[in-house]
N, C-alpha and C. Protein backbone atom coordinates (compact mmCIF):
# COMPACT_ATOMS: atom_id res chain seq x y z
N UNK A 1 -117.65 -33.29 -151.26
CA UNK A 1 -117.10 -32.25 -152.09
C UNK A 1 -115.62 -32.07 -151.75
N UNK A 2 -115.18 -31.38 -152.32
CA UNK A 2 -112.98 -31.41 -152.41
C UNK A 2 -113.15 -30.48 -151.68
N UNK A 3 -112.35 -30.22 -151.17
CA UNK A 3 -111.50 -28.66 -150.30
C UNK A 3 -110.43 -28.72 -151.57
N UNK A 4 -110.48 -27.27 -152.38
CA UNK A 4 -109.28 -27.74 -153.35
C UNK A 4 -108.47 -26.07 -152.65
N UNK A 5 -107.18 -26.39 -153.41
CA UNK A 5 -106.11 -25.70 -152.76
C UNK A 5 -104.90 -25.34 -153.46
N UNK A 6 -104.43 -23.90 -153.97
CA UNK A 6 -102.94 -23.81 -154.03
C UNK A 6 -102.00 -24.04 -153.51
N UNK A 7 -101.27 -24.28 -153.95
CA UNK A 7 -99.38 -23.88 -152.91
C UNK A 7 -99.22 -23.15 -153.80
N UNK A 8 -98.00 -22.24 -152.98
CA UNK A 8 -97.24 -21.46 -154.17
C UNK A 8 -95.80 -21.63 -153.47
N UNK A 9 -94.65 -22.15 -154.20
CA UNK A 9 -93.64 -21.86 -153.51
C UNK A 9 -92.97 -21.10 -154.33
N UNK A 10 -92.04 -20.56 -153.28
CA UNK A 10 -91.04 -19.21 -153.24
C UNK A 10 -89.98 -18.87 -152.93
N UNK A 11 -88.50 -18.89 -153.79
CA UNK A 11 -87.78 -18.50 -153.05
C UNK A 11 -87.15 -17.35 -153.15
N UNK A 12 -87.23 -16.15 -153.93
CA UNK A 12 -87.20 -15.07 -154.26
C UNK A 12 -86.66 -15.19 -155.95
N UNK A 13 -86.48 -16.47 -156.22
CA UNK A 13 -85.65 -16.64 -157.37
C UNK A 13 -86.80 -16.99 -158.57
N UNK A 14 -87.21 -18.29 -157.75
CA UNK A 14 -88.59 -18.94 -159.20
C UNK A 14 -90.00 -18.53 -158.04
N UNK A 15 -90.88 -18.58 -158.43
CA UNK A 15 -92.50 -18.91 -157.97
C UNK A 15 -93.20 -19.80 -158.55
N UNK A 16 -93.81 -21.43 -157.64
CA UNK A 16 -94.40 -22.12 -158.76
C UNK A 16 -95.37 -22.35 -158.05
N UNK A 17 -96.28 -22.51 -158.85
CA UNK A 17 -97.88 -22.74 -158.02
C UNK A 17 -98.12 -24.18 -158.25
N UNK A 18 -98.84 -25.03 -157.73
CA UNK A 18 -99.44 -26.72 -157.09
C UNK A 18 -100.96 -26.13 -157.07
N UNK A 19 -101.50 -27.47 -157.33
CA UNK A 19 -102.85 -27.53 -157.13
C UNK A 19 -103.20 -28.83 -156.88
N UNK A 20 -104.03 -28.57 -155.79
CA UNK A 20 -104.30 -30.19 -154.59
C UNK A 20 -105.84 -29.69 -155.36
N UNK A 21 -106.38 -30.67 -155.67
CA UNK A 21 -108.06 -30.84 -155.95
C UNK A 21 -108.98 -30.85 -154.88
N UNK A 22 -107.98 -32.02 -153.63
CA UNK A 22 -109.08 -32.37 -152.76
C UNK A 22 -107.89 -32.71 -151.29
N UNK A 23 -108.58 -33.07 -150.21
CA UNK A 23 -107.92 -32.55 -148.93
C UNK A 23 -106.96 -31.30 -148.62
N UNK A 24 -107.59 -30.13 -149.88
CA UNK A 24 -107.26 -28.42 -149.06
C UNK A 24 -106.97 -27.86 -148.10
N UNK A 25 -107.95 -28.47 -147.05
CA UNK A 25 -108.01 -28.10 -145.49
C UNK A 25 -106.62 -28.14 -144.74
N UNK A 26 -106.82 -26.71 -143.65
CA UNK A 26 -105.36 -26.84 -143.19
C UNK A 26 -104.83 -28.23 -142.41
N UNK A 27 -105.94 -28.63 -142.13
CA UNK A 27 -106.03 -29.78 -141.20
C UNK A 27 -105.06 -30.92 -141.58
N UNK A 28 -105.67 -31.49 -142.95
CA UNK A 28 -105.01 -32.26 -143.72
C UNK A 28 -103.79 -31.85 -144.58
N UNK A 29 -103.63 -30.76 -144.96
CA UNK A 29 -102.73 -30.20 -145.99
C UNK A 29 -101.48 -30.09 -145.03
N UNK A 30 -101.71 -29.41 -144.47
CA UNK A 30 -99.96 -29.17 -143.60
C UNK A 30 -99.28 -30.42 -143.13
N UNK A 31 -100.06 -31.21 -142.60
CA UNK A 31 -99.29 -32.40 -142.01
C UNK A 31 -98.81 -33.07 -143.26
N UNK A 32 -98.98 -33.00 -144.49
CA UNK A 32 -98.92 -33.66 -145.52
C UNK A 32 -97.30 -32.95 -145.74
N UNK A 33 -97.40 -32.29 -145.64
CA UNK A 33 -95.90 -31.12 -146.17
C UNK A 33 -94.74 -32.45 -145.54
N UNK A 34 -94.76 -32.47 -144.60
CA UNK A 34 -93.50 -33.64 -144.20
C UNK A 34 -93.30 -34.36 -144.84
N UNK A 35 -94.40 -34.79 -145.96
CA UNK A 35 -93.85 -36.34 -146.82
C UNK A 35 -92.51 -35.79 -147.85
N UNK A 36 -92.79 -34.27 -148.01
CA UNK A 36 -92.21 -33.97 -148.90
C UNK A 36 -90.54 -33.30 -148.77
N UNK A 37 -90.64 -33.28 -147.41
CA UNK A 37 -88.84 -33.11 -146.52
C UNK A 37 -88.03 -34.78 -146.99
N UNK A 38 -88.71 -35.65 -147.41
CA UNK A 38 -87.77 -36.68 -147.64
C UNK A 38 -87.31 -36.87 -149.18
N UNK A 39 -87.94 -35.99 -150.26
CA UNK A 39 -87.36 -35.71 -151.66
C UNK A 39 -86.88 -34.58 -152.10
N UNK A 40 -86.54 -33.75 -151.19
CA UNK A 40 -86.12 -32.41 -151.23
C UNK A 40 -84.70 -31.99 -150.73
N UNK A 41 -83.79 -30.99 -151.38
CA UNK A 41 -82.66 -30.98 -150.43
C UNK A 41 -82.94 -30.47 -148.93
N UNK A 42 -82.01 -31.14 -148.37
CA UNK A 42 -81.65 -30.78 -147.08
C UNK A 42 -81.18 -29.39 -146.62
N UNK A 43 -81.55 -29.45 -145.52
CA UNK A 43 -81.97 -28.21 -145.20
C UNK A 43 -79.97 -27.60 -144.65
N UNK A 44 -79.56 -26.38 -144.98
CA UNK A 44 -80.71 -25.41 -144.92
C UNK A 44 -80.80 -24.54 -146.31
N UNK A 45 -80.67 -25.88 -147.39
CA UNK A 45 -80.75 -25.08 -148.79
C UNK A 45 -81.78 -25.24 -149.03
N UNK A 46 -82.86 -24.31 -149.55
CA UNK A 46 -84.20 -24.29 -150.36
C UNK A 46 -84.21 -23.50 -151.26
N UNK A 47 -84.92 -24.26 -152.35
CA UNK A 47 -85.22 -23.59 -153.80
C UNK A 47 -86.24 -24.56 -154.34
N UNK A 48 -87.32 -23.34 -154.92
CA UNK A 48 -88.79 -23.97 -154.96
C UNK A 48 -88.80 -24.40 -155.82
N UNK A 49 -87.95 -24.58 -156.92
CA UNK A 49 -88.43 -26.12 -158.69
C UNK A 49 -87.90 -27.43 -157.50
N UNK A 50 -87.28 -27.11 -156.66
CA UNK A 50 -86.89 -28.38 -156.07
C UNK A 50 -88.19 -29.18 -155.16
N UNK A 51 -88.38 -28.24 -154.19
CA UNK A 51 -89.31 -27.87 -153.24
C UNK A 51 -90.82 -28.62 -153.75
N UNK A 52 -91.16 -27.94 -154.64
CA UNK A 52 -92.34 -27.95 -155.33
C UNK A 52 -92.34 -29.35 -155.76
N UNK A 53 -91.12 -29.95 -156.98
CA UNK A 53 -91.28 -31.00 -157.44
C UNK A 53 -90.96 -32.14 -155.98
N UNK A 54 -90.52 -31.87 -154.84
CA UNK A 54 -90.71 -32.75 -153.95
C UNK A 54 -91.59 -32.97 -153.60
N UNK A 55 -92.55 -31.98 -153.30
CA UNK A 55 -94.34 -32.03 -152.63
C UNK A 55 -95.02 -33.04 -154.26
N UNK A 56 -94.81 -32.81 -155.33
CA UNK A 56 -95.42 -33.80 -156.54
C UNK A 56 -94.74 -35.23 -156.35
N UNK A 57 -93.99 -35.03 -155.84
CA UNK A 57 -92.92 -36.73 -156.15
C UNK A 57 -93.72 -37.51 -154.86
N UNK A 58 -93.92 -36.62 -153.89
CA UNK A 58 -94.17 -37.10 -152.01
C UNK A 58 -96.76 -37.73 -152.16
N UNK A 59 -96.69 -36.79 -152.66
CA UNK A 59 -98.07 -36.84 -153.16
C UNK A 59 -98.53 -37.68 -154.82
N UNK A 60 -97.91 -37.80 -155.22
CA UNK A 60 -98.28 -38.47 -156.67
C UNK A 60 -98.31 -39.92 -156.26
N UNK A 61 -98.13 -40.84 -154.95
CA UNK A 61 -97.89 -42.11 -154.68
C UNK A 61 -99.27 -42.58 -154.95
N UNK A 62 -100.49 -41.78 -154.83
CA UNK A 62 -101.95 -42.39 -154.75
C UNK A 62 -102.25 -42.24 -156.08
N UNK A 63 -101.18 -42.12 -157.11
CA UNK A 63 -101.74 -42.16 -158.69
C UNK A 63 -102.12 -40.59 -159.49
N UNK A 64 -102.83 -40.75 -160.33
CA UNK A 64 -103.14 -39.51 -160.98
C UNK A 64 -104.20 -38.56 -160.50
N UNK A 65 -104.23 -37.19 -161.15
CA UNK A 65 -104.95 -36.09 -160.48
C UNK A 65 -104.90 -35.53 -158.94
N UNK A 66 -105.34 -35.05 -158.25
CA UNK A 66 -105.08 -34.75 -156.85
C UNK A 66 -104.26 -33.92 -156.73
N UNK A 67 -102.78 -33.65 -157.02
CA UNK A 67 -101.48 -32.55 -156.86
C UNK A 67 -101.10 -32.63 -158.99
N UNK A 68 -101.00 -31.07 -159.40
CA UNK A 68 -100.98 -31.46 -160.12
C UNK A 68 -99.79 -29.79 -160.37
N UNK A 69 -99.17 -29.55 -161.05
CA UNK A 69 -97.92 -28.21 -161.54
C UNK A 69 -98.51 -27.51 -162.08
N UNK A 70 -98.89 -26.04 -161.74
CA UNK A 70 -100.32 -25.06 -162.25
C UNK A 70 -99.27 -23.64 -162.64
N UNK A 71 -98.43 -23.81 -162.92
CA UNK A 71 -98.01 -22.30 -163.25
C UNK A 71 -96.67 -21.93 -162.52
N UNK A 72 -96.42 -20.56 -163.04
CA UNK A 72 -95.38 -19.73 -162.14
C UNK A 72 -96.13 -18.56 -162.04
N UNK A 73 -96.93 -18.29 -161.02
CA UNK A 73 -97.68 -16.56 -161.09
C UNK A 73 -96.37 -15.82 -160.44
N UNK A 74 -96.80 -14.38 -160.89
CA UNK A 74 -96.13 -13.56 -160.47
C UNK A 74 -96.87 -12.72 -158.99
N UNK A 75 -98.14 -13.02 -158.96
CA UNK A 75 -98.87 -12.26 -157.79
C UNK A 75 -99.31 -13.17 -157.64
N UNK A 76 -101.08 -13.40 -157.57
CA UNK A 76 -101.79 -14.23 -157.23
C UNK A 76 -103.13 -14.53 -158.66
N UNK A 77 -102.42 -14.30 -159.61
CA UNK A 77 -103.50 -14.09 -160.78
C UNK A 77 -103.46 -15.51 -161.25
N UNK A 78 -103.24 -16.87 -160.80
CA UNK A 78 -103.44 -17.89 -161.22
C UNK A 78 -104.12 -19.17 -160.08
N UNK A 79 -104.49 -17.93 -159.10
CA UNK A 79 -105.12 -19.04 -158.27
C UNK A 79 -107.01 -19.25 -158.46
N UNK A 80 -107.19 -20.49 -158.67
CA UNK A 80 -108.34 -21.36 -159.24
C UNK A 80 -109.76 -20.36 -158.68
N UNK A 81 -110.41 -20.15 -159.18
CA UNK A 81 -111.67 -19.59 -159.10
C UNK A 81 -112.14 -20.33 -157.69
N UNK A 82 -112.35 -21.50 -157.78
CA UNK A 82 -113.24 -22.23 -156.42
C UNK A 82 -112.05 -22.77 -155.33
N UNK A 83 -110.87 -22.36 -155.64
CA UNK A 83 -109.71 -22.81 -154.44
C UNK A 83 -110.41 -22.46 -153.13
N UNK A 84 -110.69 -22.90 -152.19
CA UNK A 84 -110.68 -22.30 -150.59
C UNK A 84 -109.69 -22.00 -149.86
N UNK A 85 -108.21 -22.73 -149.94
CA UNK A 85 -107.04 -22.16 -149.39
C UNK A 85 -105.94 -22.07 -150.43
N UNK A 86 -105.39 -20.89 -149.85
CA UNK A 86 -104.04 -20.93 -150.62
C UNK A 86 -102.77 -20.63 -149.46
N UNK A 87 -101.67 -21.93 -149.84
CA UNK A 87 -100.87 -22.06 -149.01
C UNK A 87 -99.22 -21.32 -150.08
N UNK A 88 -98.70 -20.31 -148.86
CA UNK A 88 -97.34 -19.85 -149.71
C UNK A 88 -95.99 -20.40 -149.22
N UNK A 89 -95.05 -20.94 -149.27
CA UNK A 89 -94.19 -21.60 -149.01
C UNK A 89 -92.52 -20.76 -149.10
N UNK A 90 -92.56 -20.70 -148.07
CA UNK A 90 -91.09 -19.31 -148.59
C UNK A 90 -89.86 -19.51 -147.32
N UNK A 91 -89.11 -19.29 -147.79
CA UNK A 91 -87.97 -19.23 -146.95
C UNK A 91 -87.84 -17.85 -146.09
N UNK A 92 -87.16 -18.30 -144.63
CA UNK A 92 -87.09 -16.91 -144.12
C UNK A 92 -85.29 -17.07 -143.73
N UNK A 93 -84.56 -16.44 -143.95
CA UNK A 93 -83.36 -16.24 -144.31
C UNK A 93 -82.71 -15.99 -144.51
N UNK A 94 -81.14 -16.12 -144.53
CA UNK A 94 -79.84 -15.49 -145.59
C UNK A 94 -79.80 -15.83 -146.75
N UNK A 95 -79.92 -15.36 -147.75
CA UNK A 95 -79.73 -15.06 -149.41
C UNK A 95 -78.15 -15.72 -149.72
N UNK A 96 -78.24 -16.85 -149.75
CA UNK A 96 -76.56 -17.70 -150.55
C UNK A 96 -76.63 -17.63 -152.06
N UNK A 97 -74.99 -17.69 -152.21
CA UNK A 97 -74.69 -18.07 -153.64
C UNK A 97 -73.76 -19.16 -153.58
N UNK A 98 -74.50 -20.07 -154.81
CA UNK A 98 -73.79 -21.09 -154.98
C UNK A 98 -73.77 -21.22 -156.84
N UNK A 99 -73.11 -21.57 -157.50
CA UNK A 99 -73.25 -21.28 -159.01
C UNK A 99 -73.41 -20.03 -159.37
N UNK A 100 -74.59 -20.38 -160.16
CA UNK A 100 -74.98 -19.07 -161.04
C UNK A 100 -75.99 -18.76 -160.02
N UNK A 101 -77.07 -19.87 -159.16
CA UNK A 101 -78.57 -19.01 -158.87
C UNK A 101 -78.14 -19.14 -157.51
N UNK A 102 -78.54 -18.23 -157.02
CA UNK A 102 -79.36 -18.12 -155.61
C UNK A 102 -79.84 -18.83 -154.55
N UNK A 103 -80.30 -18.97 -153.57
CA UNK A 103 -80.87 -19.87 -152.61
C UNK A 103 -80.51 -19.39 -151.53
N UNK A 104 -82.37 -19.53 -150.53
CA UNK A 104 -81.76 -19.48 -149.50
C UNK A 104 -81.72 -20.15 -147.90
N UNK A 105 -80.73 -19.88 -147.47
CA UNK A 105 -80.52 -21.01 -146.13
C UNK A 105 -81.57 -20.08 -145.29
N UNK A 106 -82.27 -21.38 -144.66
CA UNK A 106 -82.60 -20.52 -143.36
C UNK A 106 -84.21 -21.89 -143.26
N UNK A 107 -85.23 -21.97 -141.85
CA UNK A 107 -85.98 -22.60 -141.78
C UNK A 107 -87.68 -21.63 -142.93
N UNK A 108 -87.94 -22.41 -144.36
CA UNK A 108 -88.97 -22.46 -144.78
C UNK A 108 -90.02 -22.05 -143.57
N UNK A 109 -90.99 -21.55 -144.26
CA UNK A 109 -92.21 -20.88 -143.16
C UNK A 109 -93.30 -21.34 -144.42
N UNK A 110 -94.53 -21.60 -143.80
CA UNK A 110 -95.76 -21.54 -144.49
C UNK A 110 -96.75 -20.48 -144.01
N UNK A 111 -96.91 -19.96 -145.07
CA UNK A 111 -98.20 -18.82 -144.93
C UNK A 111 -99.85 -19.65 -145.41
N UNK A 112 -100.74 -19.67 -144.77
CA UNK A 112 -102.67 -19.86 -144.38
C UNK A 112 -103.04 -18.73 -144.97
N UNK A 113 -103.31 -18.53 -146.24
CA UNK A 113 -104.66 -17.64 -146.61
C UNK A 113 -106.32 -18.47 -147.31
N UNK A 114 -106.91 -18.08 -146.29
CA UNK A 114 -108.74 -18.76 -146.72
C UNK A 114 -108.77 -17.65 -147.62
N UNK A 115 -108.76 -18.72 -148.46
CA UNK A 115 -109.47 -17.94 -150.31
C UNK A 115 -110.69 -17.92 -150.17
N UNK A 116 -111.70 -18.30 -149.51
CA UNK A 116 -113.43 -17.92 -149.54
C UNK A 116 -113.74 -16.84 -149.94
N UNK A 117 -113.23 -16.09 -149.59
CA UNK A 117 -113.64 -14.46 -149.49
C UNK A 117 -113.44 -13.72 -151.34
N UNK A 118 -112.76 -14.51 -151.86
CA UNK A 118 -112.25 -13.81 -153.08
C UNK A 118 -113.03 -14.86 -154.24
N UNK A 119 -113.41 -16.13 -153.93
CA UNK A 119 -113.95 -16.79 -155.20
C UNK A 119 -114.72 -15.70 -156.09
N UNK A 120 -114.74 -16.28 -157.26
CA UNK A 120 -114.97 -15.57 -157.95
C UNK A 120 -115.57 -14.14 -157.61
N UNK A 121 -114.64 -13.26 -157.13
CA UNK A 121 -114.80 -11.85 -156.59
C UNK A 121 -114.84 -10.87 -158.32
N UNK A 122 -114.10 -11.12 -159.05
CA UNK A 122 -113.63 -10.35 -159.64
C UNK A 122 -112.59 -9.35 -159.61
N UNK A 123 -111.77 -9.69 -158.47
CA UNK A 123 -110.67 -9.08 -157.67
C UNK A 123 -109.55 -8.68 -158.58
N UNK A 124 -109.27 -7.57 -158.91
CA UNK A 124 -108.06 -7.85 -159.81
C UNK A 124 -106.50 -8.66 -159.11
N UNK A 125 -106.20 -9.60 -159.66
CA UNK A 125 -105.17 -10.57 -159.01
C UNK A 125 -103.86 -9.39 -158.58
N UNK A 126 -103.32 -8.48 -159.19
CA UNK A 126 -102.20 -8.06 -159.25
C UNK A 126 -102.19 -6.57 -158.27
N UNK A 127 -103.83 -6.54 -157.80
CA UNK A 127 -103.90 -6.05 -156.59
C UNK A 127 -104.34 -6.27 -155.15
N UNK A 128 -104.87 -7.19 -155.49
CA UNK A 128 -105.70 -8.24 -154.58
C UNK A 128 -104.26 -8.17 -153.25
N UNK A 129 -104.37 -7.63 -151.83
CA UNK A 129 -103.31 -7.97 -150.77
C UNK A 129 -103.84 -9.08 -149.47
N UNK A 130 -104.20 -9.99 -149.81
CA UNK A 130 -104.63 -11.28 -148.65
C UNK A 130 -103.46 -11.13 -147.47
N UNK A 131 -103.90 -11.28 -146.17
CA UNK A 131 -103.10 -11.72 -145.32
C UNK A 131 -103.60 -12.46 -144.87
N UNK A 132 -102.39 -13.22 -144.16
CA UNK A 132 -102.53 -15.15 -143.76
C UNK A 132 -102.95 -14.68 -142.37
N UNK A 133 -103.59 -15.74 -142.41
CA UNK A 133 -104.69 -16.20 -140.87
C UNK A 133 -103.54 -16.85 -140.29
N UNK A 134 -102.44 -17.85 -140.56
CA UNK A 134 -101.70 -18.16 -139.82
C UNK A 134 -100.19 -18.71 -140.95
N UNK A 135 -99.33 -18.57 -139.78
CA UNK A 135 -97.52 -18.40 -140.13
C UNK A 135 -97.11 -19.89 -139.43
N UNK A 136 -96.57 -20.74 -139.92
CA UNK A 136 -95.64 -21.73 -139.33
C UNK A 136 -94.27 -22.13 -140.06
N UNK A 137 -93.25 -22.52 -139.07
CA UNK A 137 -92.27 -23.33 -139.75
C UNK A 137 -92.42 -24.35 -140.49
N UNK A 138 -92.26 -24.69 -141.40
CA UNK A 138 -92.31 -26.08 -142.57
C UNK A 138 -92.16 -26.80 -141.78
N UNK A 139 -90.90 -27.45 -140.76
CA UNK A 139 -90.65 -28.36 -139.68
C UNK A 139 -91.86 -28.44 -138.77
N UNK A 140 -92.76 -27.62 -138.87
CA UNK A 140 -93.65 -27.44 -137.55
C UNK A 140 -94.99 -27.35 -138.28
N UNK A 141 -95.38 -27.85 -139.69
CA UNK A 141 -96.44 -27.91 -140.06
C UNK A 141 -96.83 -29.51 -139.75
N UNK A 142 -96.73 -30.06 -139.87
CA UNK A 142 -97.49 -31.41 -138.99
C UNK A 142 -98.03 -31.42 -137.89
N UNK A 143 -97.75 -30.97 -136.85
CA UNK A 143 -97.77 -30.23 -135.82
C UNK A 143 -99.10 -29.21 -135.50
N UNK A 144 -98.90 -27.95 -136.64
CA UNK A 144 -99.35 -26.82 -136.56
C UNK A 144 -101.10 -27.13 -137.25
N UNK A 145 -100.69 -28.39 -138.42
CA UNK A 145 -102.17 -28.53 -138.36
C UNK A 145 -102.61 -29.80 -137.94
N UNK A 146 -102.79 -30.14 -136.91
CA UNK A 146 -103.41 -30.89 -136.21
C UNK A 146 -103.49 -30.85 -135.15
N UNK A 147 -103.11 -30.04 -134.45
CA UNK A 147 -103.23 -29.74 -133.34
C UNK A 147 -104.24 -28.97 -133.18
N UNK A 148 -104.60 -27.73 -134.11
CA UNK A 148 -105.93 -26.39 -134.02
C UNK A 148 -106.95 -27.23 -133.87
N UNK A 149 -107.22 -28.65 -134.41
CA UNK A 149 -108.73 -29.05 -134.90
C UNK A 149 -109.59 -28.23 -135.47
N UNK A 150 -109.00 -27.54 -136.53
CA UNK A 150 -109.59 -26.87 -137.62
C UNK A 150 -109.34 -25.79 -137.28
N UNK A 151 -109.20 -25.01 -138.53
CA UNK A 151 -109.63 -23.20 -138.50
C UNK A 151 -110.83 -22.21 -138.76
């Protein structure tokens, strides 16, 4: 069976949600995040249409389905009925201007919330407040999941 899974990334500017079908698990999912530091700008600018379409460009190598572009939610009202994790992707930071938009410098953090608890709850999304089981640096998610041997 899949471990299926959101991302949502974030940088106070856009929100876009990802959907992994199968290897969800923090186990597998975080260490995966590094493929996607090599199609993305360099740090310490982040902005998530970038971000996001790097994690699709870094994951789409094994072909179709698996990571696929699910939205822009504004809360959490677009995450999948049977998801088990949902991963949030956000910068922690100084707020730059460059052009017209926004961005900001500083080291990306990933937020761990186990969606089990909410499958089909009937939860209203736009009140629903999850807190993450666990916080890491983006640089330190390879690391962060494989080392626990599971959560």
């Amino acid at each position: 069976m899949s471990t299926r899974s959101n991302i949502i990334v974030d940088d106070g500017y856009r929100r876009i949600q990802l959907y992994r079908h199968y290897d969800g698990f923090p186990d597998d999912l975080l260490p995966d995040l590094e493929q996607a530091l090599l199609y993305a700008w360099p740090w310490p600018r982040f902005e998530a249409a970038d971000f996001a379409a790097a994690i699709v460009r870094a994951w789409k190598g094994e072909g179709g389905g698996n990571i696929t572009v699910d939205g822009s939610p504004k809360d959490w009202e677009l995450i999948h009925a049977d998801v088990e994790w949902v991963y949030l992707i956000r910068p922690q930071g100084e707020k730059m201007k460059e052009g017209v938009q926004p961005f900001y410098a500083g080291d990306p953090i990933v937020e761990v919330y186990d969606w089990r608890d909410f499958w089909f709850s009937g939860v209203d999304p736009h009140k629903v407040k999850p807190q993450p089981i666990k916080r890491v640096k983006l640089l330190e998610a390879k690391m962060a999941g494989r080392k626990d041997g599971g959560l």
